[in-house]
C-alpha atoms as a PDB file:
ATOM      1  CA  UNK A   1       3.454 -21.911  10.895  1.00  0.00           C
ATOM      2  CA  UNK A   2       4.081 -19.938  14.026  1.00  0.00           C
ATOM      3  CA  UNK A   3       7.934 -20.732  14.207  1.00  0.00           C
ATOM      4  CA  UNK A   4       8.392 -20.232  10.456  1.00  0.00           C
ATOM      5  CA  UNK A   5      11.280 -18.177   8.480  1.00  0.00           C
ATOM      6  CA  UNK A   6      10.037 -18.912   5.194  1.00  0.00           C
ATOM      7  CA  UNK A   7       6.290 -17.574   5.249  1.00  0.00           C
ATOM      8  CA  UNK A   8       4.836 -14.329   4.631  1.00  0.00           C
ATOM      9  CA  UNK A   9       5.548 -12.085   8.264  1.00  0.00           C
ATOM     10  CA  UNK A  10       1.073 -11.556   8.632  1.00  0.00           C
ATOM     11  CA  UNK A  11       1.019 -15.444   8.596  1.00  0.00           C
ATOM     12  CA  UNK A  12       3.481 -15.988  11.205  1.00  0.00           C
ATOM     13  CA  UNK A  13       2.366 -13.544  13.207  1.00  0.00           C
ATOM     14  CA  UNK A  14      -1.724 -14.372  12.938  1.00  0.00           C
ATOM     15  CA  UNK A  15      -0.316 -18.036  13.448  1.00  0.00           C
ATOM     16  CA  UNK A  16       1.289 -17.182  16.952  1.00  0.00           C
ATOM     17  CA  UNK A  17      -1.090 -15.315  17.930  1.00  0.00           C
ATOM     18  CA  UNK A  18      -3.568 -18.564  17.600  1.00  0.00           C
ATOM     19  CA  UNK A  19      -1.557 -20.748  19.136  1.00  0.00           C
ATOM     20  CA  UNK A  20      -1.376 -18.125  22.664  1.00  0.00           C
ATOM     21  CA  UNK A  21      -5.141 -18.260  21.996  1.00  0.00           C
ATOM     22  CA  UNK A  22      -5.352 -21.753  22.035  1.00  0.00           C
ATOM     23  CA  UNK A  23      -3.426 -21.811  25.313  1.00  0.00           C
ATOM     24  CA  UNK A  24      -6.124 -19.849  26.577  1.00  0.00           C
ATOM     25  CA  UNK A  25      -3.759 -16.323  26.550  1.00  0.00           C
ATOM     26  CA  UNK A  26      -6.725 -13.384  26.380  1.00  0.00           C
ATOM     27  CA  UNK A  27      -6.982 -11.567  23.506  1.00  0.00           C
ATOM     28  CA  UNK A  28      -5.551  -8.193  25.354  1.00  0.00           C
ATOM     29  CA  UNK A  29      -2.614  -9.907  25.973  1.00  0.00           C
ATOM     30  CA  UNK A  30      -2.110 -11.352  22.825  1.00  0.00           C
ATOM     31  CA  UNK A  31      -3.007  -8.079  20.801  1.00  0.00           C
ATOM     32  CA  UNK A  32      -0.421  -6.099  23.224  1.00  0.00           C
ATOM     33  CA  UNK A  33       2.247  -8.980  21.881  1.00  0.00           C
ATOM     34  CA  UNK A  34       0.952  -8.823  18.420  1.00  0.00           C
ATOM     35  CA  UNK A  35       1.139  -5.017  18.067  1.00  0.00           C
ATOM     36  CA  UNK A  36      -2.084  -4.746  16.805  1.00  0.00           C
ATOM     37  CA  UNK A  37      -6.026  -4.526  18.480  1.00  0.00           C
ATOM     38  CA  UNK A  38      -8.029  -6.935  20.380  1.00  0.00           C
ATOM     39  CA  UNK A  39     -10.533  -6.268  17.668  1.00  0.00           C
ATOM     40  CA  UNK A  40      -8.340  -7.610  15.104  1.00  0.00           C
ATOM     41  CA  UNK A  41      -7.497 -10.542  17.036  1.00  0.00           C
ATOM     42  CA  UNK A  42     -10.746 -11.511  17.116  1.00  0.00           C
ATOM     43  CA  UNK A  43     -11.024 -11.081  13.527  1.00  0.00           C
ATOM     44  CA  UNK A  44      -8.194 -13.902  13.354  1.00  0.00           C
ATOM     45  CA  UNK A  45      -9.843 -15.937  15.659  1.00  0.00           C
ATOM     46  CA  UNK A  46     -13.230 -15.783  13.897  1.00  0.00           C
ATOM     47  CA  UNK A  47     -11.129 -16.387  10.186  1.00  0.00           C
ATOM     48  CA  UNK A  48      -9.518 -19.540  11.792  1.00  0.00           C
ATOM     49  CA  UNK A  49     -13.003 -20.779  12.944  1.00  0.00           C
ATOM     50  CA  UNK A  50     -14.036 -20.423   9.723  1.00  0.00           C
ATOM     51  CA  UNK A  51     -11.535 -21.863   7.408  1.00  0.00           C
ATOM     52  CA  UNK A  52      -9.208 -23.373   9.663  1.00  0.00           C
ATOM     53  CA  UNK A  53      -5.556 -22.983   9.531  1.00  0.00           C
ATOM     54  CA  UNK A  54      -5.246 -22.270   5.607  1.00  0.00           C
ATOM     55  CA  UNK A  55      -7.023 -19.198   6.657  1.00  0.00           C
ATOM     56  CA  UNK A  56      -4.366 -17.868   8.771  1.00  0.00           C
ATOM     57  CA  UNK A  57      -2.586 -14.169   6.903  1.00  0.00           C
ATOM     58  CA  UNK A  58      -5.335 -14.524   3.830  1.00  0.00           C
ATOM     59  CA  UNK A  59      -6.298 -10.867   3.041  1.00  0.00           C
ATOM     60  CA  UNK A  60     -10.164 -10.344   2.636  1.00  0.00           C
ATOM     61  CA  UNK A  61     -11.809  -9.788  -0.936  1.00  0.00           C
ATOM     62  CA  UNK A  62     -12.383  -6.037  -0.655  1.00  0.00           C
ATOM     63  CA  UNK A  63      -9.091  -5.358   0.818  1.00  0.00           C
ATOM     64  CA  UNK A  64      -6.059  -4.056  -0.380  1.00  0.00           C
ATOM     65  CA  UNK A  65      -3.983  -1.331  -2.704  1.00  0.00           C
ATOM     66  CA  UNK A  66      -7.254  -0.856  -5.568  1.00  0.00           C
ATOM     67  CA  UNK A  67      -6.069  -0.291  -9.436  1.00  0.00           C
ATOM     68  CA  UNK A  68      -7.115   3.190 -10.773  1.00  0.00           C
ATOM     69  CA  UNK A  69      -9.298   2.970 -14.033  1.00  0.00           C
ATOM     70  CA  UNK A  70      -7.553   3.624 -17.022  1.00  0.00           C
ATOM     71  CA  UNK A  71      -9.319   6.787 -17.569  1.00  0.00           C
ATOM     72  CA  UNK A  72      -7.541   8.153 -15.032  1.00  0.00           C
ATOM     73  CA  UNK A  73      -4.103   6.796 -15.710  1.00  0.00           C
ATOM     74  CA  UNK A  74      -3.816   7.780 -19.004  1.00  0.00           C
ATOM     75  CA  UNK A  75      -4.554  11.775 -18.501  1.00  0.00           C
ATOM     76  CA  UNK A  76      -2.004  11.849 -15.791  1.00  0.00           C
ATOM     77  CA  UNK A  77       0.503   9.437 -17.675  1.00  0.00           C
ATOM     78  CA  UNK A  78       0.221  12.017 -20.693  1.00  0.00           C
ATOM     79  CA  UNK A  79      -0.035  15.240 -18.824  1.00  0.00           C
ATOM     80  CA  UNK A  80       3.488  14.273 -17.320  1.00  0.00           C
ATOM     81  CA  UNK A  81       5.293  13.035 -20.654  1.00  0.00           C
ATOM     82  CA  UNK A  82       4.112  16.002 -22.888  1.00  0.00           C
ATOM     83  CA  UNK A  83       2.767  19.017 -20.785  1.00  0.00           C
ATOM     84  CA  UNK A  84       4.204  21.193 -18.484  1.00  0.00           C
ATOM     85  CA  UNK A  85       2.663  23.125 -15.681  1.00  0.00           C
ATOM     86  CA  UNK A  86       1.021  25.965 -15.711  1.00  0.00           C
ATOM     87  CA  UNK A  87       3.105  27.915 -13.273  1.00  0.00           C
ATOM     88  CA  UNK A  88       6.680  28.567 -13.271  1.00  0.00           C
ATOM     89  CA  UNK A  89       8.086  25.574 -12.290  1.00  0.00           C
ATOM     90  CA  UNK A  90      10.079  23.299 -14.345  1.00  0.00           C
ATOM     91  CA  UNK A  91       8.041  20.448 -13.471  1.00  0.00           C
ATOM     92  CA  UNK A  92       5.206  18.837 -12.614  1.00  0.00           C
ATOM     93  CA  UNK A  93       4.634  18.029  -8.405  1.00  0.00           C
ATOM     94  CA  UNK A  94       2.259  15.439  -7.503  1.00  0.00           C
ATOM     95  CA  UNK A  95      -0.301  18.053  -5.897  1.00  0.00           C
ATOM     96  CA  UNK A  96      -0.289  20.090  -9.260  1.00  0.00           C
ATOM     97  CA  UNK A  97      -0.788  16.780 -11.685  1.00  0.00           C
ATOM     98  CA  UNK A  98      -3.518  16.005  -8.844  1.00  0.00           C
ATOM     99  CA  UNK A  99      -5.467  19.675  -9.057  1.00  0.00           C
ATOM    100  CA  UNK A 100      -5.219  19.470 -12.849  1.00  0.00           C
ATOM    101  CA  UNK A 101      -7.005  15.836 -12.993  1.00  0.00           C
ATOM    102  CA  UNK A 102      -9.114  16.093 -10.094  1.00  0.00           C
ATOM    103  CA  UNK A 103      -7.038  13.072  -7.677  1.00  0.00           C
ATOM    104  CA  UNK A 104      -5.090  13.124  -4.343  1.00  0.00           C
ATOM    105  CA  UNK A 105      -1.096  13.462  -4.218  1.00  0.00           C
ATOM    106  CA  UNK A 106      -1.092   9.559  -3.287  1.00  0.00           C
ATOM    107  CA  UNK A 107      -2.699   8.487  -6.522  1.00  0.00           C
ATOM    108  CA  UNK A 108      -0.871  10.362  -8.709  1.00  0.00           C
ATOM    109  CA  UNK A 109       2.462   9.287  -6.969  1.00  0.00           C
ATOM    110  CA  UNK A 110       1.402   5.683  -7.140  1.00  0.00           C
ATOM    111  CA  UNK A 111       0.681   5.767 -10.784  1.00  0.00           C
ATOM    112  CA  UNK A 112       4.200   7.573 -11.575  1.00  0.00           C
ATOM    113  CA  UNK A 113       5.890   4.941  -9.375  1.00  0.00           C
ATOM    114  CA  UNK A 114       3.910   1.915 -11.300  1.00  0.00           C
ATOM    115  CA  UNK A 115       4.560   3.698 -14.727  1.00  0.00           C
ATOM    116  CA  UNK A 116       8.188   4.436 -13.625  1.00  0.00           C
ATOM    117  CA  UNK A 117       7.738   8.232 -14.209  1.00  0.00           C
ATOM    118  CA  UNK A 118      10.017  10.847 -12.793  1.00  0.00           C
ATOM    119  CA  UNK A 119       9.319  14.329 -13.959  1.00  0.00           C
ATOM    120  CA  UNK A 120      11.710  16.175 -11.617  1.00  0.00           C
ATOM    121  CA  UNK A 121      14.499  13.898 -13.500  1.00  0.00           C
ATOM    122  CA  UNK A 122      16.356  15.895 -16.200  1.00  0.00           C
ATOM    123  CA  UNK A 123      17.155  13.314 -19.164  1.00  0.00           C
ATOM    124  CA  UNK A 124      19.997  15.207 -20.901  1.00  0.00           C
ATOM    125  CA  UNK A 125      22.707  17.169 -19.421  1.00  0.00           C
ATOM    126  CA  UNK A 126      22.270  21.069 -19.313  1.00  0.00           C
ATOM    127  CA  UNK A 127      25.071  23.814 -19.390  1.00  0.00           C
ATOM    128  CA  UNK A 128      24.801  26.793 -17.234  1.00  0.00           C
ATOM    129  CA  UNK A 129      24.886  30.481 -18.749  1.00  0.00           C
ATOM    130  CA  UNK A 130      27.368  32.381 -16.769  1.00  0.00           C
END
């Protein structure tokens, strides 16, 4: 697992990082090769105790990018197809769509991106006067 090219990068990288512990390497040392804490080493240690090898890059129950209810995707879904905003702009930015349904930036921009929304994109063409 440690020499692979084919699995997931966290795998590899846990997996190495259990073999230099199995060569007795300190977890210091190991973290400062991993990139990453000696906390979190120990974490991967502990995981490996636990479930063996098959536990190695496995992401905890808990963890991980959470979906937004759908009470709160379909306001801002709606807002940005049929609203616009209330000050002069010509389109909606993801701090206004966040103030006018109560989220952060980050959510709103994740559910454009998952919805494939893009309200500074003009769909038709548009002469200029002058």
């Amino acid at each position: 697992m440690a020499g692979s090219t084919s699995l997931p990068h966290r795998v590899v990288v846990q997996a190495s990082a259990l073999v230099s512990a199995a060569d007795g390497v300190a977890n210091e040392a190991i973290a400062r090769e991993c990139g990453t804490s000696p906390d979190t080493v120990r974490r991967w240690r502990r995981k490996f105790e636990e479930g063996g090898p098959e536990a190695a890059g496995s992401i905890a129950s808990g963890r991980g990018a959470k979906n937004f209810p759908q009470e709160t995707v379909d306001p801002i879904g709606h807002d940005t197809l049929h609203t616009i905003p209330d000050e002069e702009s010509t389109s909606w930015s993801t701090r206004t769509m966040g103030e006018r349904n109560g989220v952060g930036k980050d959510t709103v921009a994740r559910i454009w991106r998952a919805r494939k929304l893009r309200p500074w994109r003009v769909e038709s063409f548009k002469l200029s006067k002058g």
